[in-house]
C-alpha atoms as a PDB file:
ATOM      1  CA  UNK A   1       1.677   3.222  -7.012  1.00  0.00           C
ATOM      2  CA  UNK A   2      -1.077   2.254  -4.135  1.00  0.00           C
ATOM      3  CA  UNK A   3      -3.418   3.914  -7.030  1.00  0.00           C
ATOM      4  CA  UNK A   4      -2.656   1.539  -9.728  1.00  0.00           C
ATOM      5  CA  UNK A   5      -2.680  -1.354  -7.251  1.00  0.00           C
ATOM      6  CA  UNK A   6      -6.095  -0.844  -6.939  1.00  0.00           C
ATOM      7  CA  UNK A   7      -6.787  -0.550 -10.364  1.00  0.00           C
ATOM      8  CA  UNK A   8      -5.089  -3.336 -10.989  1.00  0.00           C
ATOM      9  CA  UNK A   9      -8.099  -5.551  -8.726  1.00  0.00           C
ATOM     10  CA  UNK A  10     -10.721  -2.859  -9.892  1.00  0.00           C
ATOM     11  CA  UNK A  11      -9.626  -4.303 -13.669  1.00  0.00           C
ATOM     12  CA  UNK A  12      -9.884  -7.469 -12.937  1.00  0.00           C
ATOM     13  CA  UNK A  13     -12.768  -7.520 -11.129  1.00  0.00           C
ATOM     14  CA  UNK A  14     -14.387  -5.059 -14.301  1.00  0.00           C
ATOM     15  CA  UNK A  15     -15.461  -2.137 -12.176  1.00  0.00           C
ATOM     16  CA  UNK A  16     -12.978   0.517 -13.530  1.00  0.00           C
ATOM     17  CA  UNK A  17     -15.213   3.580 -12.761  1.00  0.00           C
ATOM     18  CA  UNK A  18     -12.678   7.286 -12.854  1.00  0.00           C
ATOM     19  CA  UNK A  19     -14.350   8.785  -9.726  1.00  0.00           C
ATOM     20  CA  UNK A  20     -13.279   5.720  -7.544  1.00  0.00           C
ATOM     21  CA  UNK A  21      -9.447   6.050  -8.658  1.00  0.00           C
ATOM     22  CA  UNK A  22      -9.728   9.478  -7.737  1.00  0.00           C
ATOM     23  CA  UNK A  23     -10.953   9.050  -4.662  1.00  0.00           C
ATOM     24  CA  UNK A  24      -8.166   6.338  -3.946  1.00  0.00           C
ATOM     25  CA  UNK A  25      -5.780   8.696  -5.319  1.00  0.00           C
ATOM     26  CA  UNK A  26      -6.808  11.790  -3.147  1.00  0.00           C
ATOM     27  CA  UNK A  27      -6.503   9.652  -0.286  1.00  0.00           C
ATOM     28  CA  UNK A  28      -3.402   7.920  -0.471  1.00  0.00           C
ATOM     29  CA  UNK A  29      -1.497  11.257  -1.811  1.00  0.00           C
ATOM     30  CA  UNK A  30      -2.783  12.843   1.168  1.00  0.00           C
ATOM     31  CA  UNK A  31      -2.160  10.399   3.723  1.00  0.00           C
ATOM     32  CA  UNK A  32       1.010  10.774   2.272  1.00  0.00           C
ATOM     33  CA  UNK A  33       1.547  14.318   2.811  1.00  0.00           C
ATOM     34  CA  UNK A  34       0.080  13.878   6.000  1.00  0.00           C
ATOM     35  CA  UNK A  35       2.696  11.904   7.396  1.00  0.00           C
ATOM     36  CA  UNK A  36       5.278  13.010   5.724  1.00  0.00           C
ATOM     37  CA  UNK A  37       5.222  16.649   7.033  1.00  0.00           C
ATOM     38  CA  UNK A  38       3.674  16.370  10.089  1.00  0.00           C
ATOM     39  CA  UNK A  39       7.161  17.668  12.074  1.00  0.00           C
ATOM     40  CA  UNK A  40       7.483  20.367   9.181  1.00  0.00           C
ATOM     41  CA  UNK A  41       6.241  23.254  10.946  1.00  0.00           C
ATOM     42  CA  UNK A  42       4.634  26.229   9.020  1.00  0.00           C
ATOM     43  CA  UNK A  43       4.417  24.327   6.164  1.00  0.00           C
ATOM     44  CA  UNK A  44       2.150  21.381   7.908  1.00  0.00           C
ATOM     45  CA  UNK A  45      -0.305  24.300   8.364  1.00  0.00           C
ATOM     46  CA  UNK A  46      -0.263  24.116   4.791  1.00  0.00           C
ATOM     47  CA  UNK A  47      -0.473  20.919   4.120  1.00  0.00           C
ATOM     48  CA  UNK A  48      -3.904  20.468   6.992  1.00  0.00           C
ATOM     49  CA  UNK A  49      -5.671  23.231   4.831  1.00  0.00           C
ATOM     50  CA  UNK A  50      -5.434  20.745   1.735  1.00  0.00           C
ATOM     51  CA  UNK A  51      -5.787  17.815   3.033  1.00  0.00           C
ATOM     52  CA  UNK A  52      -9.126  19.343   4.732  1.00  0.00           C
ATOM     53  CA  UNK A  53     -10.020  20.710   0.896  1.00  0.00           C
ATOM     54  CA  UNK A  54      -9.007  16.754  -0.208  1.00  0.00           C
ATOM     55  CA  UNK A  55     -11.662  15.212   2.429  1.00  0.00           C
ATOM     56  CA  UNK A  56     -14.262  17.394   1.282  1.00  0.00           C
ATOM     57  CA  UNK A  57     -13.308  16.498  -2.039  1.00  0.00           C
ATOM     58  CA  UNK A  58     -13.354  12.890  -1.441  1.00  0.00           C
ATOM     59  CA  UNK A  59     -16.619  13.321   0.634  1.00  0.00           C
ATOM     60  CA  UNK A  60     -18.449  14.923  -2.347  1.00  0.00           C
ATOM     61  CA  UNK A  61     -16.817  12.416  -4.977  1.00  0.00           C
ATOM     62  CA  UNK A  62     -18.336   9.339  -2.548  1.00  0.00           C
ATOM     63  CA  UNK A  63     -21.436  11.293  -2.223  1.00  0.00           C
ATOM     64  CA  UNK A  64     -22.769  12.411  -5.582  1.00  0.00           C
ATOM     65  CA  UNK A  65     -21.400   9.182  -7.099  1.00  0.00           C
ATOM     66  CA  UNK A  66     -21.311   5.974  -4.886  1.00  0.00           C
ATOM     67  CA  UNK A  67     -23.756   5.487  -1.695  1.00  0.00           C
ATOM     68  CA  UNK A  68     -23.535   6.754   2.870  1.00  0.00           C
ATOM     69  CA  UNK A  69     -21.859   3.014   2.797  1.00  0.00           C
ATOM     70  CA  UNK A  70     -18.394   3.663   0.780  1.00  0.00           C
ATOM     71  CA  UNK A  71     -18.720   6.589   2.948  1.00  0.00           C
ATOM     72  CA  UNK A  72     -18.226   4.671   5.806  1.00  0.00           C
ATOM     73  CA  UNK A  73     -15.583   2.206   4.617  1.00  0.00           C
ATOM     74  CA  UNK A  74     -13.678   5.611   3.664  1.00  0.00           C
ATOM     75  CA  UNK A  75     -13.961   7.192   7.133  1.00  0.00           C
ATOM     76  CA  UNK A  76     -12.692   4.189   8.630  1.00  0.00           C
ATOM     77  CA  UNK A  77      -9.939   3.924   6.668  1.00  0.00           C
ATOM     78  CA  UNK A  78      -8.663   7.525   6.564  1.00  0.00           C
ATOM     79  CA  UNK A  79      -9.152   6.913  10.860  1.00  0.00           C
ATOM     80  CA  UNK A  80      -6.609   3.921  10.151  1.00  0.00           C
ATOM     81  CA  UNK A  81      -4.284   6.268   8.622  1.00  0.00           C
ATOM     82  CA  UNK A  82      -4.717   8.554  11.229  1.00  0.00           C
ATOM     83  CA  UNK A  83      -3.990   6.204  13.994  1.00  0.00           C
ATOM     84  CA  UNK A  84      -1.350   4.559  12.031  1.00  0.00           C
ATOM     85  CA  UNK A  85       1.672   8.034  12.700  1.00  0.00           C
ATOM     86  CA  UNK A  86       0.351  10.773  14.207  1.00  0.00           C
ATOM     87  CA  UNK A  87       1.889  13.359  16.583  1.00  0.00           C
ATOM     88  CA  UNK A  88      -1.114  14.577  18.234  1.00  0.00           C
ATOM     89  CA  UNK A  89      -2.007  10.989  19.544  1.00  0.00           C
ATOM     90  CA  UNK A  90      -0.119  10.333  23.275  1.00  0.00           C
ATOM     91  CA  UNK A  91       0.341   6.608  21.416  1.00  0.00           C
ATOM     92  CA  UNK A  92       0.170   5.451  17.818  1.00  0.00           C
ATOM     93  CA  UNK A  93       0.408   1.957  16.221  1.00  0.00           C
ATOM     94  CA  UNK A  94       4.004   3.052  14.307  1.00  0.00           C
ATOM     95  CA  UNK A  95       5.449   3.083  18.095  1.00  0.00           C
ATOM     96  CA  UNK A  96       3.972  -1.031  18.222  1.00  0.00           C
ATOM     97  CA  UNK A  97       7.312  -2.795  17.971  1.00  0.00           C
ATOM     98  CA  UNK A  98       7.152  -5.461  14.871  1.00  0.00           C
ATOM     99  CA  UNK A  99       3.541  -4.722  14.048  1.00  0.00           C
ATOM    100  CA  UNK A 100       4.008  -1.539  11.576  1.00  0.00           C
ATOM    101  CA  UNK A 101       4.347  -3.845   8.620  1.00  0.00           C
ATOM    102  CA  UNK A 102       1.185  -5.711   8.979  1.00  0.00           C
ATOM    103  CA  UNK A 103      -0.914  -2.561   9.431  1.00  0.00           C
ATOM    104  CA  UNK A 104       0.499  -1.134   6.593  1.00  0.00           C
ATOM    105  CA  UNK A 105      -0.661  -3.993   4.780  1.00  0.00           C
ATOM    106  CA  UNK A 106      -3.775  -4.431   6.166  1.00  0.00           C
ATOM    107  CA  UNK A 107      -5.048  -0.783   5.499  1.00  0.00           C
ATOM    108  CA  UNK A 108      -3.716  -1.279   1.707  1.00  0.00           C
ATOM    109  CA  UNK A 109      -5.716  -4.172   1.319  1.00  0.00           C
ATOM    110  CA  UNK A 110      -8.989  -2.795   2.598  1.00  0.00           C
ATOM    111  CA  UNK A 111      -8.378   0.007   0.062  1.00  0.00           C
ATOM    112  CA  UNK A 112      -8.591  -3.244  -2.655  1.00  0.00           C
ATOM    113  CA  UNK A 113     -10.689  -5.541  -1.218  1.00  0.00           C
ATOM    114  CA  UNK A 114     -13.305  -3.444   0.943  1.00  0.00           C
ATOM    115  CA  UNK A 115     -13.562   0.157  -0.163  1.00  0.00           C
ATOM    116  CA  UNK A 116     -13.451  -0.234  -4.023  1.00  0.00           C
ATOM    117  CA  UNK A 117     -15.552  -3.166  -4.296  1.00  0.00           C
ATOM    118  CA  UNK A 118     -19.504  -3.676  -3.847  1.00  0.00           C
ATOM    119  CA  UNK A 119     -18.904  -6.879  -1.325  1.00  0.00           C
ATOM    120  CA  UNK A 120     -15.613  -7.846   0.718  1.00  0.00           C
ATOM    121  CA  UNK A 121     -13.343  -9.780  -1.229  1.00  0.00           C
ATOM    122  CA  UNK A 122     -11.422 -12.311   0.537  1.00  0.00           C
ATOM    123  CA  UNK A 123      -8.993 -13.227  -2.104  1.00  0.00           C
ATOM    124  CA  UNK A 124      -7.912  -9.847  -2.752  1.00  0.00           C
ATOM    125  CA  UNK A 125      -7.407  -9.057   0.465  1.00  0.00           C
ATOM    126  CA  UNK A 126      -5.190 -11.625   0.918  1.00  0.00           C
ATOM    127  CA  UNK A 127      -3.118 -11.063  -2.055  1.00  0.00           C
ATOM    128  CA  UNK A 128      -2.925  -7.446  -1.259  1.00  0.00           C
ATOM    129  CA  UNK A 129      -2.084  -7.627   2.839  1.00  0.00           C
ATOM    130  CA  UNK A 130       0.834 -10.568   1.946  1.00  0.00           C
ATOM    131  CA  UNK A 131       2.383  -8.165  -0.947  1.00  0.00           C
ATOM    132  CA  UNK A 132       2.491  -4.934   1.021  1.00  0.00           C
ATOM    133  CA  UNK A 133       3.321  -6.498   4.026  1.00  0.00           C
ATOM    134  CA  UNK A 134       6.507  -7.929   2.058  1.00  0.00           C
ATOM    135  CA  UNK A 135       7.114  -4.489   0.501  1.00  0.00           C
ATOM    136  CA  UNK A 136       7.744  -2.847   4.013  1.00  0.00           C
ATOM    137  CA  UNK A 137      10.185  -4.809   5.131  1.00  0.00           C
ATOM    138  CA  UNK A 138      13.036  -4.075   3.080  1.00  0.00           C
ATOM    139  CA  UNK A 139      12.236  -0.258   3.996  1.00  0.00           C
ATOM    140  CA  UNK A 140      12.655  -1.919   7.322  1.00  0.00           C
ATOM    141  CA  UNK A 141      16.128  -2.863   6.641  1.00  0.00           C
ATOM    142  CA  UNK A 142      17.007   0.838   5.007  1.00  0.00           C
ATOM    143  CA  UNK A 143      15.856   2.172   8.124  1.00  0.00           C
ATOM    144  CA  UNK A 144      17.132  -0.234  10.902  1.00  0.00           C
ATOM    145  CA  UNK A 145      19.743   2.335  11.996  1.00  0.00           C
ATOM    146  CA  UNK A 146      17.622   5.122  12.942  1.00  0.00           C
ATOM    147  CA  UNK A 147      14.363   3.478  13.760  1.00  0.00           C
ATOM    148  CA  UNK A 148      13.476   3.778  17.678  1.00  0.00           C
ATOM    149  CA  UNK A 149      11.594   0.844  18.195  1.00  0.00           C
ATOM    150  CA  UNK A 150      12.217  -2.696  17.221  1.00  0.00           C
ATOM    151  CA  UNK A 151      11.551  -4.299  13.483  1.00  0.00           C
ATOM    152  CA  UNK A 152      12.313  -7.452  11.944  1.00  0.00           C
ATOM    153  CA  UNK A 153      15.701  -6.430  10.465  1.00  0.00           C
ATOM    154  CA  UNK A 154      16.751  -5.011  13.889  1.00  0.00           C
ATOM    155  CA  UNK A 155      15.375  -8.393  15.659  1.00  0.00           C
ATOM    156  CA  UNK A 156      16.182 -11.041  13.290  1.00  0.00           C
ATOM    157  CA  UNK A 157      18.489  -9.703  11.236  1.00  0.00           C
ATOM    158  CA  UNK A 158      18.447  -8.379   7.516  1.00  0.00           C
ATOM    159  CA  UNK A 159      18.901 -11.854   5.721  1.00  0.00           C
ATOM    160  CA  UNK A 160      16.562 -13.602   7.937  1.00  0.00           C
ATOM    161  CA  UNK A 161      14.088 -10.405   7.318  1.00  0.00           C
ATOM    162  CA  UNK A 162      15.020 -11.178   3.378  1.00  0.00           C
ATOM    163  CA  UNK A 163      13.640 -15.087   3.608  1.00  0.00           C
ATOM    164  CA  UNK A 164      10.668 -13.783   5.711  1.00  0.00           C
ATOM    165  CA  UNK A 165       9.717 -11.478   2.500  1.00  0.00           C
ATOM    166  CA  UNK A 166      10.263 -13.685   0.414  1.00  0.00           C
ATOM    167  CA  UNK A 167       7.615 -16.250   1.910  1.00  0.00           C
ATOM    168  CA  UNK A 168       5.275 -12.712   1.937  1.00  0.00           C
ATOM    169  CA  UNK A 169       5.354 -12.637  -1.844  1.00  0.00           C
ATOM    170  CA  UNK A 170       5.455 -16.325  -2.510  1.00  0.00           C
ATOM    171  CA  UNK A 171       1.872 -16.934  -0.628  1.00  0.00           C
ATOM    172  CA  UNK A 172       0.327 -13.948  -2.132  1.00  0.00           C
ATOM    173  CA  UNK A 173       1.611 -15.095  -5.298  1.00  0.00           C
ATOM    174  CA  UNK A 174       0.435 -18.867  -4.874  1.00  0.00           C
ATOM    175  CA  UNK A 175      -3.299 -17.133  -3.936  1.00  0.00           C
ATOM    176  CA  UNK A 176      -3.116 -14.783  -7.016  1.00  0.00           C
ATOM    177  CA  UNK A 177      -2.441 -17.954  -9.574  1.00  0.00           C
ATOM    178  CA  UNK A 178      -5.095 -19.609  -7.690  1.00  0.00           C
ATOM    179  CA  UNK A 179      -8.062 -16.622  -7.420  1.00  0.00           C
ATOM    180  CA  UNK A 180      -7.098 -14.149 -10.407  1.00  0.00           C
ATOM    181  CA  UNK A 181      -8.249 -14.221 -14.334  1.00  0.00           C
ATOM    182  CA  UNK A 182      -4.975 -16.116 -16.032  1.00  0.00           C
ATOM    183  CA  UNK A 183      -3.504 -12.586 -17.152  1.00  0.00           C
ATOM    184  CA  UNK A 184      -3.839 -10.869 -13.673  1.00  0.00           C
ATOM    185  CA  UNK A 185      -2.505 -13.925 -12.463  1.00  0.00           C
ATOM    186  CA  UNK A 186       0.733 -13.551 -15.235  1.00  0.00           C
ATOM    187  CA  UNK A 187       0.750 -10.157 -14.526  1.00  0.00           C
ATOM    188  CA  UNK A 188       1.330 -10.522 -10.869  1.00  0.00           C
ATOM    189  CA  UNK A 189       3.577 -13.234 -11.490  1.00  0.00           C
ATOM    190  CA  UNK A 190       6.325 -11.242 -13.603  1.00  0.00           C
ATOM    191  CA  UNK A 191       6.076  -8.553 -10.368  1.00  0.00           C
ATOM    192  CA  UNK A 192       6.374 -11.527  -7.740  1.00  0.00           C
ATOM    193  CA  UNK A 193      10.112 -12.434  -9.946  1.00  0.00           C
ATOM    194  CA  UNK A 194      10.647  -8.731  -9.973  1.00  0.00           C
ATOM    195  CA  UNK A 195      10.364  -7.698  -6.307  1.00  0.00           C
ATOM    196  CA  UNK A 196      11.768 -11.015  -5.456  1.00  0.00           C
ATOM    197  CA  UNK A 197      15.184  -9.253  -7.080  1.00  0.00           C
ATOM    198  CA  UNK A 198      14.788  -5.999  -5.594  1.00  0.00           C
ATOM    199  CA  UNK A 199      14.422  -7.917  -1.758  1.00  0.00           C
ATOM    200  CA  UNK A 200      17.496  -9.874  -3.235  1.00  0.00           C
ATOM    201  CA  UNK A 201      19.888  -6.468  -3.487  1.00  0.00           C
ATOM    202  CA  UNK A 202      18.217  -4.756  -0.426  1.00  0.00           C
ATOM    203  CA  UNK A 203      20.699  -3.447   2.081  1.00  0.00           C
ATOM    204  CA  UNK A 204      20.786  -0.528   4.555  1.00  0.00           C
ATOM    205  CA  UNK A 205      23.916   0.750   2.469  1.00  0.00           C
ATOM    206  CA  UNK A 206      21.135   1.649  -0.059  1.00  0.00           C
ATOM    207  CA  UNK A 207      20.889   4.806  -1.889  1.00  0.00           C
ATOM    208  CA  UNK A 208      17.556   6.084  -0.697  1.00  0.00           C
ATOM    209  CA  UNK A 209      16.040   6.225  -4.064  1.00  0.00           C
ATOM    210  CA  UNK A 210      16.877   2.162  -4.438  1.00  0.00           C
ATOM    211  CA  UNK A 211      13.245   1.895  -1.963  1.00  0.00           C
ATOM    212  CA  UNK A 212      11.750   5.151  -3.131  1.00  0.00           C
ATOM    213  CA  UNK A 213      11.589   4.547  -6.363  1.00  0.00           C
ATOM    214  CA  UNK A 214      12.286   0.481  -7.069  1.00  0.00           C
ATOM    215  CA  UNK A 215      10.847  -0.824  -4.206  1.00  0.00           C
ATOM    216  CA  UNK A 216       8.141   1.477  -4.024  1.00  0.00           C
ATOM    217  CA  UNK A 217       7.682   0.778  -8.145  1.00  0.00           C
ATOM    218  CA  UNK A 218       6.469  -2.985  -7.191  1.00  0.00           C
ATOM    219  CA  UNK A 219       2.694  -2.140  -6.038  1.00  0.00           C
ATOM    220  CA  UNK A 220       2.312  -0.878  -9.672  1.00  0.00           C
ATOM    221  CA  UNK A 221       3.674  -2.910 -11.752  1.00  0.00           C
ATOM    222  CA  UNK A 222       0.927  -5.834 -11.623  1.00  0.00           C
ATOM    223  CA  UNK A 223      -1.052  -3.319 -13.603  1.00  0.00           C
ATOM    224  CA  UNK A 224       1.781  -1.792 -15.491  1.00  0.00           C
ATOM    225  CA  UNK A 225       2.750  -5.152 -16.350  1.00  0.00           C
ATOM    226  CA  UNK A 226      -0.539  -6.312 -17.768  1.00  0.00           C
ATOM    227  CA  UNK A 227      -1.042  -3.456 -19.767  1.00  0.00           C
ATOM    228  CA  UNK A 228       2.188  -4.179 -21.195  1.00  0.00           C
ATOM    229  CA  UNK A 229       1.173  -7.655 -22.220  1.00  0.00           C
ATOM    230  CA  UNK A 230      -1.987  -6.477 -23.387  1.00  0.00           C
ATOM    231  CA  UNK A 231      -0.054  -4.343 -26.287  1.00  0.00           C
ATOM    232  CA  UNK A 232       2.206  -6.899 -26.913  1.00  0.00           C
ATOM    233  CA  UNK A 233      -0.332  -9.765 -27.521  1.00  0.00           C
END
């Protein structure tokens, strides 16, 4: 899903180029695996050995085909992943009470607005931090019994944490109408009415799948959708 978000802005901004989305997709499925099995033992042994493989991957991808600069905005980025939940690290910004959300958010929307594109793009990063930071929150409220440190849904509670997300997607989607090519803009649109449902229905009673799967469905359905529309219209 963070792959076809970025495709989604690559699109619109006409830069679709394959070895880019596979570098973006390399890196999020590893960060993913990353943190994911970190506590898993045996198996994370596993999982170091490819996601070593994946960097060198990646490295060669940004390498033969982009310039030493992407490689930079790369490194960075996989280092904000890396600072983001990891074990080996005495402190790590998941532990920051309240700020998890936002630097989520933030390292999504350097992904779309930094690494992917020749020059920083303001709009898109904006559009992209709002969404994403919106999208955490109701994982927030699935996990406010058994998180450790203190989140929105555990501080203001999960309604108030509902009308704070829905503020989230409402700017992003007011700078979206305003910045994006009128289809993108539709496109993102039909998603903002969408995920404004799903935040609607969140609760911590949730089956787990309800985030995994809807929720987590929302960061691809801008492009989803506007392929859609194109084969329709």
């Amino acid at each position: 899903m963070g792959t076809l978000f970025a495709v989604f802005f690559m699109y619109e901004q006409n830069i679709i180029r394959t070895p880019t989305i596979l570098l973006i997709f390399i890196t999020y499925f590893s960060g993913y695996l990353y943190t994911k099995y970190q506590n898993s033992g045996k198996l994370f042994y596993k999982i170091l050995v490819f996601n070593i493989i994946s960097g060198l991957i990646s490295v060669a991808l940004i390498i033969y085909h982009h310039n030493e600069v992407r490689l930079l905005k790369w490194a960075v980025i996989v280092v904000l992943g890396l600072l983001y939940d990891s074990n080996f690290l005495k402190f790590f910004v998941r532990k920051i009470p309240l700020f998890k959300i936002f630097y989520v958010g933030l390292t999504w929307a350097l992904i779309n607005s930094w690494l992917i594109l020749p020059e920083f793009n303001a709009e898109i990063f904006w559009i992209s931090w709002i969404f994403i930071t919106a999208l955490v929150l109701p994982f927030d409220i699935r996990d406010m019994k058994s998180d450790t440190v203190v989140t929105f849904p555990k501080l203001i509670g999960i309604q108030n944490t509902k009308y704070f997300a829905y503020v989230l997607v409402f700017t992003s989607l007011l700078i979206a109408i305003f910045h994006l090519k009128p289809e993108f803009a539709l496109a993102f649109f039909m998603t903002a009415v969408i995920t404004f449902i799903l935040i609607y229905f969140s609760e911590d009673s949730n089956k787990d799948s309800y985030f995994s799967f809807w929720v987590e469905s929302c960061s691809g359905l801008p492009f989803i959708l506007l392929i859609l529309n194109n084969l329709i219209t």
